[in-house]
Every structure is written in C-alpha cells, then in structure tokens.
PDB file of N, CA and C in Angstrom:
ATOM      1  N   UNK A   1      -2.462   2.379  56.906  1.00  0.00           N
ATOM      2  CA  UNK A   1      -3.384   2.401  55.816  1.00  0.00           C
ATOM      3  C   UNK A   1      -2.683   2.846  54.547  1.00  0.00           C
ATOM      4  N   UNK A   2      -3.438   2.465  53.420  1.00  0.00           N
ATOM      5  CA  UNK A   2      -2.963   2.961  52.212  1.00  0.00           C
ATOM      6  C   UNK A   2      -3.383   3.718  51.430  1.00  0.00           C
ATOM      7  N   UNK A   3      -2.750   4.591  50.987  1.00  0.00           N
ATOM      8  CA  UNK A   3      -3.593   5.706  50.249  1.00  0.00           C
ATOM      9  C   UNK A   3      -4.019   5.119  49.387  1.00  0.00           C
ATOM     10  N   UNK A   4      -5.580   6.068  48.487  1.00  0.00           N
ATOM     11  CA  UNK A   4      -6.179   5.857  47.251  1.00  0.00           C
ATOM     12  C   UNK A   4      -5.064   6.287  45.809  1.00  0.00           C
ATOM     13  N   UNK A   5      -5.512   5.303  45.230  1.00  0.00           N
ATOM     14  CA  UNK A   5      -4.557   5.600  44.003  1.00  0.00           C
ATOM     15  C   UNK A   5      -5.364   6.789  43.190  1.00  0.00           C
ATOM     16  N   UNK A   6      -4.367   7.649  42.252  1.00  0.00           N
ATOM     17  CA  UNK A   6      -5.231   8.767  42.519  1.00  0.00           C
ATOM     18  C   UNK A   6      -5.640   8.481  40.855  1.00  0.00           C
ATOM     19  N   UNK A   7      -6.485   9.503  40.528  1.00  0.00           N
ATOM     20  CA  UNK A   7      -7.556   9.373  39.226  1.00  0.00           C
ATOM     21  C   UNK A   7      -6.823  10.307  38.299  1.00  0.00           C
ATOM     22  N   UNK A   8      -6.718   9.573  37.228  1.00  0.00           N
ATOM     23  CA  UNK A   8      -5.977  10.251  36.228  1.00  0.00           C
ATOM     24  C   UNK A   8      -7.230  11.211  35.594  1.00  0.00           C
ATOM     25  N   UNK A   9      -6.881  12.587  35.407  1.00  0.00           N
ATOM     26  CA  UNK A   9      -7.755  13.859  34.604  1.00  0.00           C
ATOM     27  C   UNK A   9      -7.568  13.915  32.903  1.00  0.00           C
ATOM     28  N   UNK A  10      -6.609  12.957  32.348  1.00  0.00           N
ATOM     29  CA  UNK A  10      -6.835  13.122  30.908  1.00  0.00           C
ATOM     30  C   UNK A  10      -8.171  12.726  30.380  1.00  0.00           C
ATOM     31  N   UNK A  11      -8.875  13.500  29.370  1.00  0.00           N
ATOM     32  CA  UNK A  11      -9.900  13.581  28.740  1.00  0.00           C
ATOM     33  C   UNK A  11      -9.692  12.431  28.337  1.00  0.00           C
ATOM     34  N   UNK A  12     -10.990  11.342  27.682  1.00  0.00           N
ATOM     35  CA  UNK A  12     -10.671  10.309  26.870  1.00  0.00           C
ATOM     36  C   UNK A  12     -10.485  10.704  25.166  1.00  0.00           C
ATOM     37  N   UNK A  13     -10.228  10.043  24.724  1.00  0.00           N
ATOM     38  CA  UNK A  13      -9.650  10.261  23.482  1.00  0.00           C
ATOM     39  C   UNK A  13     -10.701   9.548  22.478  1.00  0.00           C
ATOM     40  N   UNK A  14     -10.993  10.950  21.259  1.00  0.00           N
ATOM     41  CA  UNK A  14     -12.259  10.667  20.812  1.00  0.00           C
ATOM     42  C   UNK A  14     -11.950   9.605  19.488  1.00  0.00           C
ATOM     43  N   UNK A  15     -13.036   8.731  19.531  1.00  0.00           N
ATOM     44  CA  UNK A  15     -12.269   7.447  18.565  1.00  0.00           C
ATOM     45  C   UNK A  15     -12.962   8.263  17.186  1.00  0.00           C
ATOM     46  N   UNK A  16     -11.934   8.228  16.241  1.00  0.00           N
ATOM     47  CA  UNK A  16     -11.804   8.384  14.918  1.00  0.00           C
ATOM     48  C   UNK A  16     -11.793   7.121  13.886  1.00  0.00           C
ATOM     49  N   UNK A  17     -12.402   7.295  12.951  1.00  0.00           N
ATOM     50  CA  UNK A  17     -12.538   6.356  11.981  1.00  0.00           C
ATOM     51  C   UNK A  17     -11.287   6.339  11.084  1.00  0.00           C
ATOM     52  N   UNK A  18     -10.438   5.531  10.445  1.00  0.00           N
ATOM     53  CA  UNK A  18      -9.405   5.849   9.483  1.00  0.00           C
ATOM     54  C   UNK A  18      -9.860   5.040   8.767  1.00  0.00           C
ATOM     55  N   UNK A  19      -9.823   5.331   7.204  1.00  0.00           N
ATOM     56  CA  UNK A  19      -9.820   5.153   5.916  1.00  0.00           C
ATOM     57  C   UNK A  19      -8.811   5.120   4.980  1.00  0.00           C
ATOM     58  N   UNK A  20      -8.755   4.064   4.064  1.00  0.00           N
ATOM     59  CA  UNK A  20      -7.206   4.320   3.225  1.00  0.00           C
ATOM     60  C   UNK A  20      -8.010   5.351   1.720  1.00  0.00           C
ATOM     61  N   UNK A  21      -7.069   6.260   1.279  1.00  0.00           N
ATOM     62  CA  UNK A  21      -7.083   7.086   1.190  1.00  0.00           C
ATOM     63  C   UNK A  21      -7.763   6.556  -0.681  1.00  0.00           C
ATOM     64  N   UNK A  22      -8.564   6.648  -1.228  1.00  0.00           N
ATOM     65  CA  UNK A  22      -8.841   5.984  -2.760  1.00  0.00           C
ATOM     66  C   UNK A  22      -7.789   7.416  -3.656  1.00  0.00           C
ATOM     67  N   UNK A  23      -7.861   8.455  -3.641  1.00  0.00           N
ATOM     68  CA  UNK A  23      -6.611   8.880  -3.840  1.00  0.00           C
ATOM     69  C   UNK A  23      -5.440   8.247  -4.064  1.00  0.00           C
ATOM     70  N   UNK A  24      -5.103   7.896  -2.658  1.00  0.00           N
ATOM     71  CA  UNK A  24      -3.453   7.192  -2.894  1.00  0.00           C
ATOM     72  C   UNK A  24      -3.487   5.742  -3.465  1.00  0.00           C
ATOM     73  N   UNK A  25      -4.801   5.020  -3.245  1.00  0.00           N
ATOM     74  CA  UNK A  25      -4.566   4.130  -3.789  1.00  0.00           C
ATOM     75  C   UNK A  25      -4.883   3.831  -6.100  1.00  0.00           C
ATOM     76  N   UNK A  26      -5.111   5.330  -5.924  1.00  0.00           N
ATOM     77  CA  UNK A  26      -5.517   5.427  -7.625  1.00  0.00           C
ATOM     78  C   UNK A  26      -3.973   5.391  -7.856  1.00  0.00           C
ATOM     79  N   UNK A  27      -3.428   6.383  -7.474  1.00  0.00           N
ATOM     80  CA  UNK A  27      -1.609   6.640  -7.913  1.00  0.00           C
ATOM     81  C   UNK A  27      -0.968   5.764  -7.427  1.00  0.00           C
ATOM     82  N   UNK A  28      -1.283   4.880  -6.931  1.00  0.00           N
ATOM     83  CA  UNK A  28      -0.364   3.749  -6.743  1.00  0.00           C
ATOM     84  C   UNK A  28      -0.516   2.444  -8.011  1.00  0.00           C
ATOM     85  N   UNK A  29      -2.259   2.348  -7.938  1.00  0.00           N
ATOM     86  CA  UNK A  29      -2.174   1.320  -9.228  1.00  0.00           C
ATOM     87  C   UNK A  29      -1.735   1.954 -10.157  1.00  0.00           C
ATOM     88  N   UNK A  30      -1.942   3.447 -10.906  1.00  0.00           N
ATOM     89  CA  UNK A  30      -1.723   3.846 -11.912  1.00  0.00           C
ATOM     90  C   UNK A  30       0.151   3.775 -11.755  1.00  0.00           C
ATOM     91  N   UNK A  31       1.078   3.964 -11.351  1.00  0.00           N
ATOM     92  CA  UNK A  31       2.101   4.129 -11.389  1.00  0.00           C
ATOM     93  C   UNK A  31       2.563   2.318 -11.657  1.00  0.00           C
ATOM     94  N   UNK A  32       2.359   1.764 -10.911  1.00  0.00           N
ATOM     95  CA  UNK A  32       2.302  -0.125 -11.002  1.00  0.00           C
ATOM     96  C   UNK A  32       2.016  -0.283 -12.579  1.00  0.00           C
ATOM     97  N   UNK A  33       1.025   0.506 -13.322  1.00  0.00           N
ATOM     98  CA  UNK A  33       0.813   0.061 -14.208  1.00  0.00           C
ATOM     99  C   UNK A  33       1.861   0.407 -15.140  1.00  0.00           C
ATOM    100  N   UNK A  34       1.882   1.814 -15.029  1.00  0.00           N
ATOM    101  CA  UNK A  34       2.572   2.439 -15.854  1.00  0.00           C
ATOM    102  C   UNK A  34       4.459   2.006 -15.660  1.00  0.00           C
ATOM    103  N   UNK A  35       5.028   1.076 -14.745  1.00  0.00           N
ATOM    104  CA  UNK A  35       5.855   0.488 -14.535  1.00  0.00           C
ATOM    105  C   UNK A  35       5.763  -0.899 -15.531  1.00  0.00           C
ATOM    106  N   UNK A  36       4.493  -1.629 -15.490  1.00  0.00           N
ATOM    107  CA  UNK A  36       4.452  -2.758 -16.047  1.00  0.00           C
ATOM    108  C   UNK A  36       4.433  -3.878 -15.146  1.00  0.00           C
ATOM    109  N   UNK A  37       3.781  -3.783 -14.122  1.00  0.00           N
ATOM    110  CA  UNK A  37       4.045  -4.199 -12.617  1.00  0.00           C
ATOM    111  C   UNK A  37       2.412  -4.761 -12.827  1.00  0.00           C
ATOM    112  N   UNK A  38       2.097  -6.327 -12.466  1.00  0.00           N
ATOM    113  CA  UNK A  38       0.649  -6.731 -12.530  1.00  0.00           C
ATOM    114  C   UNK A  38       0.146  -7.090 -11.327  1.00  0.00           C
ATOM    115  N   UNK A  39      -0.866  -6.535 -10.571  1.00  0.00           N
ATOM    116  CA  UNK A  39      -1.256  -6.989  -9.070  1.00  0.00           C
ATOM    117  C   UNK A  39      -1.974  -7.926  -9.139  1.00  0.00           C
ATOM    118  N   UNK A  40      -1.209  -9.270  -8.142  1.00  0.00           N
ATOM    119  CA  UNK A  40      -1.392 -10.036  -7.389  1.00  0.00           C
ATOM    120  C   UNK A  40      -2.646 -10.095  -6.516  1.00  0.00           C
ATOM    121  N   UNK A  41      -2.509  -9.074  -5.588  1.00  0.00           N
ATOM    122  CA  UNK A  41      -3.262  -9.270  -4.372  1.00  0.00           C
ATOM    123  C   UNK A  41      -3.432  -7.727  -3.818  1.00  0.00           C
ATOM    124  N   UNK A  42      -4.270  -7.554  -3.439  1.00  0.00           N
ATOM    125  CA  UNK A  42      -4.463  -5.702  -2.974  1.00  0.00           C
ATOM    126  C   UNK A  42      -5.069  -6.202  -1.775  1.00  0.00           C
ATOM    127  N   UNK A  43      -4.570  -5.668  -0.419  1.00  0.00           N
ATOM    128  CA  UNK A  43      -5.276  -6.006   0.825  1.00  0.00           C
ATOM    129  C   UNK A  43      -5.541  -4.594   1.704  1.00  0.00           C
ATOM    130  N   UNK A  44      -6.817  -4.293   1.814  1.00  0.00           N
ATOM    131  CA  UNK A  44      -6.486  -2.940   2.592  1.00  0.00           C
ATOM    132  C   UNK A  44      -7.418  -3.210   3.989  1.00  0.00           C
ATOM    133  N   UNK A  45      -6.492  -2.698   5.164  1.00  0.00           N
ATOM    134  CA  UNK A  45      -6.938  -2.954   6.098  1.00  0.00           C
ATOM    135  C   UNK A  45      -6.873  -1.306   6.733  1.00  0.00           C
ATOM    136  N   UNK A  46      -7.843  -0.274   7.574  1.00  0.00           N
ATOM    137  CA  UNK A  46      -7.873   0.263   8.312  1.00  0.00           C
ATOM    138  C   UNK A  46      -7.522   1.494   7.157  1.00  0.00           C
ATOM    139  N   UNK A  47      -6.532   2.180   7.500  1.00  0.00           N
ATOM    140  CA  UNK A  47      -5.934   3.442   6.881  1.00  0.00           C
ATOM    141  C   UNK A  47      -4.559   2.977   6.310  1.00  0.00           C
ATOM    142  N   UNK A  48      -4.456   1.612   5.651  1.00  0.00           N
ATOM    143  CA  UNK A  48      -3.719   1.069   5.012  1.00  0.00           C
ATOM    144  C   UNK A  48      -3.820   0.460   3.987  1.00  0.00           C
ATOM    145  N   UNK A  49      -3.015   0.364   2.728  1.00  0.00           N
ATOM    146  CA  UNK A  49      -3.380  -0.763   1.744  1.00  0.00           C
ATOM    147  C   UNK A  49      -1.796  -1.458   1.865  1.00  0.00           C
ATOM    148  N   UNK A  50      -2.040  -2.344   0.867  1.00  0.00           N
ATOM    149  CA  UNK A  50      -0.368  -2.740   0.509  1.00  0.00           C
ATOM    150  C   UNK A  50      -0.665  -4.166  -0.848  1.00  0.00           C
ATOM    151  N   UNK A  51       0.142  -3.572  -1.831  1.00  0.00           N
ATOM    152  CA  UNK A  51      -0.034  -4.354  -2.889  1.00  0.00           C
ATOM    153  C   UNK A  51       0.643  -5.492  -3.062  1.00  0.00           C
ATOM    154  N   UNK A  52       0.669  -6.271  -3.592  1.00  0.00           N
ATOM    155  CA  UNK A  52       1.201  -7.559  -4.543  1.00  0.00           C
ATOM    156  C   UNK A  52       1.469  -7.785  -5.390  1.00  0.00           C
ATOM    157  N   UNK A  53       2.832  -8.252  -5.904  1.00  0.00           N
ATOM    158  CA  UNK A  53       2.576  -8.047  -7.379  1.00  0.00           C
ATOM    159  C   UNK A  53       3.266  -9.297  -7.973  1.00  0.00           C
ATOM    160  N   UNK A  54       2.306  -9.688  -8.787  1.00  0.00           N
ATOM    161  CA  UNK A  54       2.474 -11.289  -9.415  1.00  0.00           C
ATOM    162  C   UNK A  54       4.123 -11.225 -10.412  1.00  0.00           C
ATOM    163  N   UNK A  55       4.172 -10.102 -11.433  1.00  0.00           N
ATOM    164  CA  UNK A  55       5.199 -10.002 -12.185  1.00  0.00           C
ATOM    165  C   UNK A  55       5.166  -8.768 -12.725  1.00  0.00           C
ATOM    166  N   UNK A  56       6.014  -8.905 -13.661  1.00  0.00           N
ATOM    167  CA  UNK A  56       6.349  -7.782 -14.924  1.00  0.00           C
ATOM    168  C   UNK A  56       5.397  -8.033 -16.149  1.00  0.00           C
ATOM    169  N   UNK A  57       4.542  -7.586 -16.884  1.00  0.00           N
ATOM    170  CA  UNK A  57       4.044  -7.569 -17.961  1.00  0.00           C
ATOM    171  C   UNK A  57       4.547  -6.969 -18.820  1.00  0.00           C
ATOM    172  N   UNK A  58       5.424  -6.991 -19.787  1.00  0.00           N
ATOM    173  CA  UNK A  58       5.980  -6.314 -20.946  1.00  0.00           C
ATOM    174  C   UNK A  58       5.309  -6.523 -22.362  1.00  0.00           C
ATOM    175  N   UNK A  59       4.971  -5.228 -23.112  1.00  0.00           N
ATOM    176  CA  UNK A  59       3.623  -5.579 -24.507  1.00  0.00           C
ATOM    177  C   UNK A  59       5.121  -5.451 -25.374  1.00  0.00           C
ATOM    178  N   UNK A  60       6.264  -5.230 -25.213  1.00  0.00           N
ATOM    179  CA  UNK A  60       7.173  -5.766 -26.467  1.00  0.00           C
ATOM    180  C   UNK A  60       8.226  -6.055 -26.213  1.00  0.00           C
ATOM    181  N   UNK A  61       9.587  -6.475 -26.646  1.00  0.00           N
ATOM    182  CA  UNK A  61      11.019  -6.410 -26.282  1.00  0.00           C
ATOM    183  C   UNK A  61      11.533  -4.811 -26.065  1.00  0.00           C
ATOM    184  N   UNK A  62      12.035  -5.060 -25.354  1.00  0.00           N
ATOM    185  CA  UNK A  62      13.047  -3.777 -25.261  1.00  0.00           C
ATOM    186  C   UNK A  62      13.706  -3.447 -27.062  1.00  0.00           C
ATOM    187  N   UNK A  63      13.609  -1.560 -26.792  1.00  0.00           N
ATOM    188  CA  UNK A  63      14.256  -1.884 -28.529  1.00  0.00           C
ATOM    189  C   UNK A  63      15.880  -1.849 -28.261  1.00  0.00           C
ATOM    190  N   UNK A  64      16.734  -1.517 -27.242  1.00  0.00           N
ATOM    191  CA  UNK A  64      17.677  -1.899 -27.163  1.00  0.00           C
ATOM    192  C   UNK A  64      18.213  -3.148 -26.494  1.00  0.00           C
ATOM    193  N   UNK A  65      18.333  -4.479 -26.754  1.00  0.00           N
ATOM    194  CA  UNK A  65      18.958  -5.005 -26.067  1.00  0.00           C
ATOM    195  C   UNK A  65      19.950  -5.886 -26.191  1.00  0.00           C
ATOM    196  N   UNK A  66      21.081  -4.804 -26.287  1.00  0.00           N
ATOM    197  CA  UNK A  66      22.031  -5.662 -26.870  1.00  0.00           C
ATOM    198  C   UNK A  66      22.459  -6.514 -27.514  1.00  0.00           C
ATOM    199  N   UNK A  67      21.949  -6.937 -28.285  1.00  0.00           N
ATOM    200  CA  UNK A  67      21.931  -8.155 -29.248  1.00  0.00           C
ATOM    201  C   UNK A  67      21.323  -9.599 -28.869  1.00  0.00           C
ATOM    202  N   UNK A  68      20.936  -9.449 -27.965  1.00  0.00           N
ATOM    203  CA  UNK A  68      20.636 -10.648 -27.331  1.00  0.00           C
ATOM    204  C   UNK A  68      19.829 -11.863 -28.470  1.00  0.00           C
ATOM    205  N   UNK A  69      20.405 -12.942 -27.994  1.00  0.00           N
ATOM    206  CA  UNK A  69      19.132 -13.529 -28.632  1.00  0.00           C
ATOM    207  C   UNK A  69      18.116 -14.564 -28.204  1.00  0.00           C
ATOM    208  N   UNK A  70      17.057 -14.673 -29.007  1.00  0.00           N
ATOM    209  CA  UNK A  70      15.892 -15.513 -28.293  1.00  0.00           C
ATOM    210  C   UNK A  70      16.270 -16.762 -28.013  1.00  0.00           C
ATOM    211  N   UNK A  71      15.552 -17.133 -26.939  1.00  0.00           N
ATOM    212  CA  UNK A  71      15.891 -18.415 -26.589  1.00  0.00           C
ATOM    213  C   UNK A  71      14.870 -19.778 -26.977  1.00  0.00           C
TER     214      UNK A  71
END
C-alpha cells in the first residue's frame, strides 16, 4: 500500500489589493515634464505604471550652441 500524501499546514495567504502609487506617478510626470519629455502613452496595470514618450518638446534653442546653424 501507499501512504497518504501528507497535508501541507501553511496558512493561506491573505490576498491583498495593489495599487500604483498616484504619488509616484505625480513625480514621475512632473520630472518628464520638467525634462521636456512629452507622454505618448501611460499604461498602468496592478501596482505598476510605465510611461511613453513620444519626444522632446523644447519652448527655445539652446542659448549655447555652438554656432550651429539653422537648417
């Protein structure tokens, strides 16, 4: 004969809700912005976000840049 397989005693594990944090996601756009960084796409799933970002938005030329010139 074969023995019974035996019964595991760990408690079950109590399900928790996760949330992404509107906190982290304020300092994240605000820093994006303040980079010059324009979002694309913002996807937040669970206790996660993760951004997108279409481009660079710049409101003037750089005041140094080497002489460059327009094209």
């Amino acid at each position: 004969m074969t023995e019974p397989a035996a019964i595991s005693q760990t408690p079950a594990r109590k399900a928790t809700r996760v949330r992404a944090s509107e906190n982290a996601l304020s300092v994240a756009l605000k820093v994006a912005r303040a980079e010059g960084l324009a979002v694309d796409k913002l996807l937040i799933s669970g206790g996660r976000f993760e951004l997108h970002f279409a481009g660079v938005e710049r409101d003037a030329s750089p005041e140094h840049d080497e002489g460059l010139e327009q094209w």
